[in-house]
PDB file of N, CA and C in Angstrom:
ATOM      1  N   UNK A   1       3.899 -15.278 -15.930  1.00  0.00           N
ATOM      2  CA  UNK A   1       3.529 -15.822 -14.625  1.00  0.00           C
ATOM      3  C   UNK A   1       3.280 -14.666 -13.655  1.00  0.00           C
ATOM      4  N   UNK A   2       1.756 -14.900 -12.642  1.00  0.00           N
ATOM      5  CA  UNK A   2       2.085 -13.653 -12.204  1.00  0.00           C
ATOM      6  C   UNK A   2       2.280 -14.027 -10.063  1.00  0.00           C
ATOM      7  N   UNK A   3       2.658 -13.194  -9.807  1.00  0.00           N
ATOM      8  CA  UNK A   3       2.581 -13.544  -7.992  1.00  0.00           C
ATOM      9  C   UNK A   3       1.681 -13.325  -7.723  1.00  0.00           C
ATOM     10  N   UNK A   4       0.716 -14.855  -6.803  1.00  0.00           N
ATOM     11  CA  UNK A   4      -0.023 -14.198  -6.090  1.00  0.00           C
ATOM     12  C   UNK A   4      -0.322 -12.912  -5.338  1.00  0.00           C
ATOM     13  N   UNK A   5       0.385 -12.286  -4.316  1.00  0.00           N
ATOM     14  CA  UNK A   5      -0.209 -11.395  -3.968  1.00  0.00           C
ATOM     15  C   UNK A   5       1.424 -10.039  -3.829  1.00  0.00           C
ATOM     16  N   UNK A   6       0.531  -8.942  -3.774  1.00  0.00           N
ATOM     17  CA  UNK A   6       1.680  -7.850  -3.120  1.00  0.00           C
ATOM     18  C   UNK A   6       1.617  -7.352  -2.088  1.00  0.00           C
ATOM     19  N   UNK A   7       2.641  -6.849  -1.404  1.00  0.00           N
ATOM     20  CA  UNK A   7       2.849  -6.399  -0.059  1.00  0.00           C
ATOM     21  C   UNK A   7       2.645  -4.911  -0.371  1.00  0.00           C
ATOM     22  N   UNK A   8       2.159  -3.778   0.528  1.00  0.00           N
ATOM     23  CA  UNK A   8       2.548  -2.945   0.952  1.00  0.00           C
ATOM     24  C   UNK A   8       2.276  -2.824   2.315  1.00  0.00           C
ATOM     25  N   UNK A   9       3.845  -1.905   2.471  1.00  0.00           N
ATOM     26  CA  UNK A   9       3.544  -1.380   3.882  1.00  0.00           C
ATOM     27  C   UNK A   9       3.278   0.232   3.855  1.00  0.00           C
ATOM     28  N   UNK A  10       1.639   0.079   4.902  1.00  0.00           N
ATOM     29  CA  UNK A  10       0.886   0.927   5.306  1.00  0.00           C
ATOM     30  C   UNK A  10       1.755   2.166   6.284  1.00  0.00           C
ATOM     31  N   UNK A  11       1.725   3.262   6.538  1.00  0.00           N
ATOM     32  CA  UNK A  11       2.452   4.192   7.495  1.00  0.00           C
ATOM     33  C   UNK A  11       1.210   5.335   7.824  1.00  0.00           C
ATOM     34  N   UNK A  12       1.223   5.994   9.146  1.00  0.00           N
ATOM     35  CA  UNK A  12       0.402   7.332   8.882  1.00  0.00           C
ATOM     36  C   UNK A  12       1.767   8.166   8.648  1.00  0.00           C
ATOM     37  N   UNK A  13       0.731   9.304   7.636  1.00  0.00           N
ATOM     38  CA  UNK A  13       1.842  10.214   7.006  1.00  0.00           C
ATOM     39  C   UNK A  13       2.103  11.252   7.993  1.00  0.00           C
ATOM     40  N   UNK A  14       3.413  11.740   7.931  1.00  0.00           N
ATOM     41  CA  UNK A  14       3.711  12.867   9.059  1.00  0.00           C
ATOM     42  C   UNK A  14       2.327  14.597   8.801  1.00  0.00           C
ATOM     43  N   UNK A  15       2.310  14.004   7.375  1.00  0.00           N
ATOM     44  CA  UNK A  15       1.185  15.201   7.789  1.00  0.00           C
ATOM     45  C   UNK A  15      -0.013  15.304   7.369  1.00  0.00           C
ATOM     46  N   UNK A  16      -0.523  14.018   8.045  1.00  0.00           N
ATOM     47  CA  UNK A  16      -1.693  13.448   8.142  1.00  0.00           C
ATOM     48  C   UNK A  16      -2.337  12.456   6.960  1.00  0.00           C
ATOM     49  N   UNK A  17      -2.885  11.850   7.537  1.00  0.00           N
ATOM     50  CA  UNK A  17      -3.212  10.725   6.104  1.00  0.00           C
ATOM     51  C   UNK A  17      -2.390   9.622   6.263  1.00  0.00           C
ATOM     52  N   UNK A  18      -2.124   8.473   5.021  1.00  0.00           N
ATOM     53  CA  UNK A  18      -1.676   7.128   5.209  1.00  0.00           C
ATOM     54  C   UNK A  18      -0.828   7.399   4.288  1.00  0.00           C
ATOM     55  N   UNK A  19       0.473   6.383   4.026  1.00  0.00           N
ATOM     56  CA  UNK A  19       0.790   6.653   3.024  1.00  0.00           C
ATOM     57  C   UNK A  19       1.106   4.739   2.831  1.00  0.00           C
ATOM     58  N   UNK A  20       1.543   3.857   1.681  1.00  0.00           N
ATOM     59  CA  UNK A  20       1.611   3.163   1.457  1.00  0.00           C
ATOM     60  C   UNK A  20       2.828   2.806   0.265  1.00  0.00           C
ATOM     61  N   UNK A  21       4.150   2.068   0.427  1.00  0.00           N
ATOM     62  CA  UNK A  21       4.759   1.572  -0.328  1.00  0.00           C
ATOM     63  C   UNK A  21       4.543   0.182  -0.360  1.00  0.00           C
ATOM     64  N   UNK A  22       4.945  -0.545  -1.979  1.00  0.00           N
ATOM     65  CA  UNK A  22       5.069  -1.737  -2.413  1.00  0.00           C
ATOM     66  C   UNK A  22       6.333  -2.171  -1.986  1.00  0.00           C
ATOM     67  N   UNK A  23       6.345  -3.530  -1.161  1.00  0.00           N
ATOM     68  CA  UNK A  23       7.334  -3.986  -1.327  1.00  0.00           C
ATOM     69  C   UNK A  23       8.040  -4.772  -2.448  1.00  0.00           C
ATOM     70  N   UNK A  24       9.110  -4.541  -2.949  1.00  0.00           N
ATOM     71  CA  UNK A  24       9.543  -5.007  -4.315  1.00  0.00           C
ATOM     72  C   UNK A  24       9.223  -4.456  -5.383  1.00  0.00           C
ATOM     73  N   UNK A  25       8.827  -3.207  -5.304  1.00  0.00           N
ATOM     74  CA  UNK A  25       7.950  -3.016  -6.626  1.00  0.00           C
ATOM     75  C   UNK A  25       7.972  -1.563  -6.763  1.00  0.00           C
ATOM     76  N   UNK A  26       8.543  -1.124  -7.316  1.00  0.00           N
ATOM     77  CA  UNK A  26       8.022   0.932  -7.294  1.00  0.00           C
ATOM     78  C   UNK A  26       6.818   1.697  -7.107  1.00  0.00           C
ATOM     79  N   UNK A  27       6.479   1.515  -6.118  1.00  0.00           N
ATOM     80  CA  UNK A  27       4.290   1.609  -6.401  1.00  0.00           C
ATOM     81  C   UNK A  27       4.528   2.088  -4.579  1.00  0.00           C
ATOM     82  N   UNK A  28       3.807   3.461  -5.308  1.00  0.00           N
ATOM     83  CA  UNK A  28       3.861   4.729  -3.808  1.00  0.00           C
ATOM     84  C   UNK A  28       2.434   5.212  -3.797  1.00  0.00           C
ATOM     85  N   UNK A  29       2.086   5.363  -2.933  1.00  0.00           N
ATOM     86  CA  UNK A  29       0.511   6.550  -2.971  1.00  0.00           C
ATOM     87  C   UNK A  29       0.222   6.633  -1.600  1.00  0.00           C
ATOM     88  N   UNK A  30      -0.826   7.667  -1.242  1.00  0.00           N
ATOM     89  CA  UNK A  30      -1.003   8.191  -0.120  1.00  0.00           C
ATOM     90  C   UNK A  30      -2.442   8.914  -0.605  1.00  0.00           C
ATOM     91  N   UNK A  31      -3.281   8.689   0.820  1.00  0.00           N
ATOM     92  CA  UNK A  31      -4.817   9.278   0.860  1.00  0.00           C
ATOM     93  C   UNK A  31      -4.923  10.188   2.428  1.00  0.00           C
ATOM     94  N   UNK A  32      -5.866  10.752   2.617  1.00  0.00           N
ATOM     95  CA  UNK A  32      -6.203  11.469   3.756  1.00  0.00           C
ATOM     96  C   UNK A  32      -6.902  10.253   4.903  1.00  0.00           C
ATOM     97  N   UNK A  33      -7.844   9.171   4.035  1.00  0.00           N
ATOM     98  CA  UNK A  33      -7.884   8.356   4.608  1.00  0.00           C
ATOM     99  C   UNK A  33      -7.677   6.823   4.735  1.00  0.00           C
ATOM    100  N   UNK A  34      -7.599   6.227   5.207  1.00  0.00           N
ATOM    101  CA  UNK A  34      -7.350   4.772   5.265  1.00  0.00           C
ATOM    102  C   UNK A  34      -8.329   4.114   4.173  1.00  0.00           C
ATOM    103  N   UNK A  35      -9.836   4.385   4.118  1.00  0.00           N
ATOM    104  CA  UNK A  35     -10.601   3.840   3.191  1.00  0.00           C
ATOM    105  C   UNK A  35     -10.347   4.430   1.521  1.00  0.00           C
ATOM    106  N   UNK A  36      -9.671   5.716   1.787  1.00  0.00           N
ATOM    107  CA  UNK A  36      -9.468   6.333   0.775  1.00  0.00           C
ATOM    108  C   UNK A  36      -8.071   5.569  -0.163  1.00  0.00           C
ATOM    109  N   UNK A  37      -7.039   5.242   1.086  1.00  0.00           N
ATOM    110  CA  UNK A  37      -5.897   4.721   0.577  1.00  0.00           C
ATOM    111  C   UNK A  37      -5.901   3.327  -0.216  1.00  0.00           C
ATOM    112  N   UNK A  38      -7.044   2.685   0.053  1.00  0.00           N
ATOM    113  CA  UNK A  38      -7.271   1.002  -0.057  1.00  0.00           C
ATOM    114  C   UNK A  38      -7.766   1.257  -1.753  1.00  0.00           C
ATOM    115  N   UNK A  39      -8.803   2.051  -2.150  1.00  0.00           N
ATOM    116  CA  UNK A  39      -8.781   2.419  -3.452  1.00  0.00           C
ATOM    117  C   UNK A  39      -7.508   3.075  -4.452  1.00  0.00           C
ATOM    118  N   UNK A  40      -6.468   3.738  -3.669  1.00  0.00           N
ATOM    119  CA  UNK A  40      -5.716   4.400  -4.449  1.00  0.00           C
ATOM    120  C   UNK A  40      -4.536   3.273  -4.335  1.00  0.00           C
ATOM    121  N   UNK A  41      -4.302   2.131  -3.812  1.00  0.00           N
ATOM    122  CA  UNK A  41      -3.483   1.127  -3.894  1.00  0.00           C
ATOM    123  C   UNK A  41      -4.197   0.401  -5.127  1.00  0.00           C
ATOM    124  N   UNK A  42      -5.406  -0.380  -5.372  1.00  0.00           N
ATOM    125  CA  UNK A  42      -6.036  -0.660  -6.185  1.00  0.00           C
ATOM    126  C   UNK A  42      -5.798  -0.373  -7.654  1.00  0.00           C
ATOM    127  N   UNK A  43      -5.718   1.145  -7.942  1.00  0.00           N
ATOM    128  CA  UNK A  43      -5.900   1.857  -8.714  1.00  0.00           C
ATOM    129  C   UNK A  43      -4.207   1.929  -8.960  1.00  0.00           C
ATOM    130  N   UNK A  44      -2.909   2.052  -8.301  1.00  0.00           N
ATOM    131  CA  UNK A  44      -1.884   2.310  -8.279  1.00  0.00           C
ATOM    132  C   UNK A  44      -1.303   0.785  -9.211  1.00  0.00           C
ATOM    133  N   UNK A  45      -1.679  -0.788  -8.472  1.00  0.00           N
ATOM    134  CA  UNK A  45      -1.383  -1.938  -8.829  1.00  0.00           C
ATOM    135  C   UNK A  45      -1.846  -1.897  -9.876  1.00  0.00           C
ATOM    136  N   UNK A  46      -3.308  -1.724 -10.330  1.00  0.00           N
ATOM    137  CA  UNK A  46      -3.779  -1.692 -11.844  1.00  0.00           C
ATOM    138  C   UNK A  46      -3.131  -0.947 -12.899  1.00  0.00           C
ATOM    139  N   UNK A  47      -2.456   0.036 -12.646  1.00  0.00           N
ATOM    140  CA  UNK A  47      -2.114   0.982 -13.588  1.00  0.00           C
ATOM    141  C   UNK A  47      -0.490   0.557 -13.487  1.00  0.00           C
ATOM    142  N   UNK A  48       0.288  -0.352 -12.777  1.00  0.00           N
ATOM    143  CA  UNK A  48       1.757  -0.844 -12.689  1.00  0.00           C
ATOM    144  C   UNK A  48       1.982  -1.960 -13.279  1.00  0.00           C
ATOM    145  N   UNK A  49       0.751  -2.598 -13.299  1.00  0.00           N
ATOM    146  CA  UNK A  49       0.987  -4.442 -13.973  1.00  0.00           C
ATOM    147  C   UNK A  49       0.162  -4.229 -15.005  1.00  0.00           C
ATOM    148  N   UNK A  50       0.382  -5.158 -15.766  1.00  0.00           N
ATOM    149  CA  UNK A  50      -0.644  -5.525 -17.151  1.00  0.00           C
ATOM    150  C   UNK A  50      -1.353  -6.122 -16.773  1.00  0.00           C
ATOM    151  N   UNK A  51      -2.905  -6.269 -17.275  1.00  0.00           N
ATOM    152  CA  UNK A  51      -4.008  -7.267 -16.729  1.00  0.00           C
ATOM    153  C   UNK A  51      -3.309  -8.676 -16.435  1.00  0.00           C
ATOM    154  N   UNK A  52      -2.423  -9.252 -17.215  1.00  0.00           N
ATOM    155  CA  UNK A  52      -2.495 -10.858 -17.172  1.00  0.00           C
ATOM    156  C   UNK A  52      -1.175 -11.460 -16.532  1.00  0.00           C
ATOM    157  N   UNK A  53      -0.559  -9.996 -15.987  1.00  0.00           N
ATOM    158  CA  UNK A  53       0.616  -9.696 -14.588  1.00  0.00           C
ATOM    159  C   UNK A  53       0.066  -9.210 -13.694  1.00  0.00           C
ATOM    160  N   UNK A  54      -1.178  -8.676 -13.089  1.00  0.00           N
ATOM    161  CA  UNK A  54      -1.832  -8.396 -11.912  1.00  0.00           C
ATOM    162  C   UNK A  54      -1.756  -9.302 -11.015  1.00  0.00           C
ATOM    163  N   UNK A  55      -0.617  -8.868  -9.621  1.00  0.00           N
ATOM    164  CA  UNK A  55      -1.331  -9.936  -8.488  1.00  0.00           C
ATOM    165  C   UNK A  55      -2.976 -10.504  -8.451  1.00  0.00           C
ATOM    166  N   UNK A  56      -3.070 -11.665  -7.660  1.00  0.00           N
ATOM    167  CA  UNK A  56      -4.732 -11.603  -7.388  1.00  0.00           C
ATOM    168  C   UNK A  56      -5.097 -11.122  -6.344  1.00  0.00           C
ATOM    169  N   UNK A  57      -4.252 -10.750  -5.318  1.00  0.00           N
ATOM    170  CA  UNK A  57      -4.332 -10.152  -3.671  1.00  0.00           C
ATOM    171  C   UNK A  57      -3.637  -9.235  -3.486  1.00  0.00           C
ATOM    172  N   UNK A  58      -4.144  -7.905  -3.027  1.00  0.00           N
ATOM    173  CA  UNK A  58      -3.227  -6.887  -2.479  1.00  0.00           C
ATOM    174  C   UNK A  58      -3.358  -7.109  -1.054  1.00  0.00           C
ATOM    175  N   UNK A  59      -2.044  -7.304  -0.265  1.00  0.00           N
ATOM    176  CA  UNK A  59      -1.919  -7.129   1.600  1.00  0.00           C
ATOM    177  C   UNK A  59      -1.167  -5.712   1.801  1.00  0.00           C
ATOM    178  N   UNK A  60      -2.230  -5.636   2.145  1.00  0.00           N
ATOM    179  CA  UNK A  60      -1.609  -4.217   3.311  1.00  0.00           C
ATOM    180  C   UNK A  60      -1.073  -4.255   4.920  1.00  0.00           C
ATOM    181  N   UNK A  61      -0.176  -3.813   4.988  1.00  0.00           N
ATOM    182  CA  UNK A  61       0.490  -4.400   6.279  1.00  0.00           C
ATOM    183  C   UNK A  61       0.766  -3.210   7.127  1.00  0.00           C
ATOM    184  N   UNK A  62      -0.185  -2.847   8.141  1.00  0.00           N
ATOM    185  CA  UNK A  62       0.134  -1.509   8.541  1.00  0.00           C
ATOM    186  C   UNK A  62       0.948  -1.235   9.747  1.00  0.00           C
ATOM    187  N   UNK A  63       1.890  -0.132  10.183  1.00  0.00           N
ATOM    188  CA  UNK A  63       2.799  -0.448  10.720  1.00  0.00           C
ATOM    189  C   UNK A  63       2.313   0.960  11.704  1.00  0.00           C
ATOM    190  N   UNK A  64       2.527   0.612  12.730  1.00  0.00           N
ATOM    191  CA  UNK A  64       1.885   1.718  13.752  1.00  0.00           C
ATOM    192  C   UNK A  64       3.578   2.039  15.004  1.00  0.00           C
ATOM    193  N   UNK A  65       4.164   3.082  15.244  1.00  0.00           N
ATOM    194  CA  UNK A  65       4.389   3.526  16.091  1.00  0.00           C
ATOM    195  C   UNK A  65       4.266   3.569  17.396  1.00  0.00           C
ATOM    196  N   UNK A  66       4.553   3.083  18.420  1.00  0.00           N
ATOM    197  CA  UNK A  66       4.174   3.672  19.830  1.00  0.00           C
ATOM    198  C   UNK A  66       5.378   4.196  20.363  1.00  0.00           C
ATOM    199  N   UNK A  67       5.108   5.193  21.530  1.00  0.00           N
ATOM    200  CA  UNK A  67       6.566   5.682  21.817  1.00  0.00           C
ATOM    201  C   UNK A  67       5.493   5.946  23.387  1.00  0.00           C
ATOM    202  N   UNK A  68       6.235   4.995  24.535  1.00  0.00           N
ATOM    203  CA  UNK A  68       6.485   4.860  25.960  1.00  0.00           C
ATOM    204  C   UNK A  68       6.868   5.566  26.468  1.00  0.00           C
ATOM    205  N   UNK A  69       6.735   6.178  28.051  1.00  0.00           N
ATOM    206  CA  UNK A  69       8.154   6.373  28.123  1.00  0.00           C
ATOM    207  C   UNK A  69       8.786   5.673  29.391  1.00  0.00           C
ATOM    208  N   UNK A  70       9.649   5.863  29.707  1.00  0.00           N
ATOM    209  CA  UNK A  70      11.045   4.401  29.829  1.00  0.00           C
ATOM    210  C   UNK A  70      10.653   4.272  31.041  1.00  0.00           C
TER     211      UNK A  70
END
């Protein structure tokens, strides 16, 4: 049986670039860019599940920082 879809959460990396963890799942990668990262998640899920355990949806959930000040 497989789950519809997987989570990762999206981050920018401290030194530069995106980086992306799976939630629930051991599946890490990181690109310079955002369009770059969306292929290397792709490529990360394919190579973690077996074809006929592949989610059918990857969500990316990106999580952005702001810092105010008070």
């Amino acid at each position: 049986m497989t789950d519809k879809e997987i989570i990762f959460v999206v981050e920018e990396s401290p030194e530069g670039g995106y980086e992306a963890r799976a939630l629930g799942h051991a599946i890490f990668t990181e690109a310079d860019s955002f369009e770059d990262l969306k292929e290397k998640v792709r490529d990360a899920v394919r190579c973690h599940f077996d074809e006929d355990e592949r989610p059918a949806v990857i969500r990316l959930h990106r999580v952005q920082e702001d810092v105010i000040p008070a």
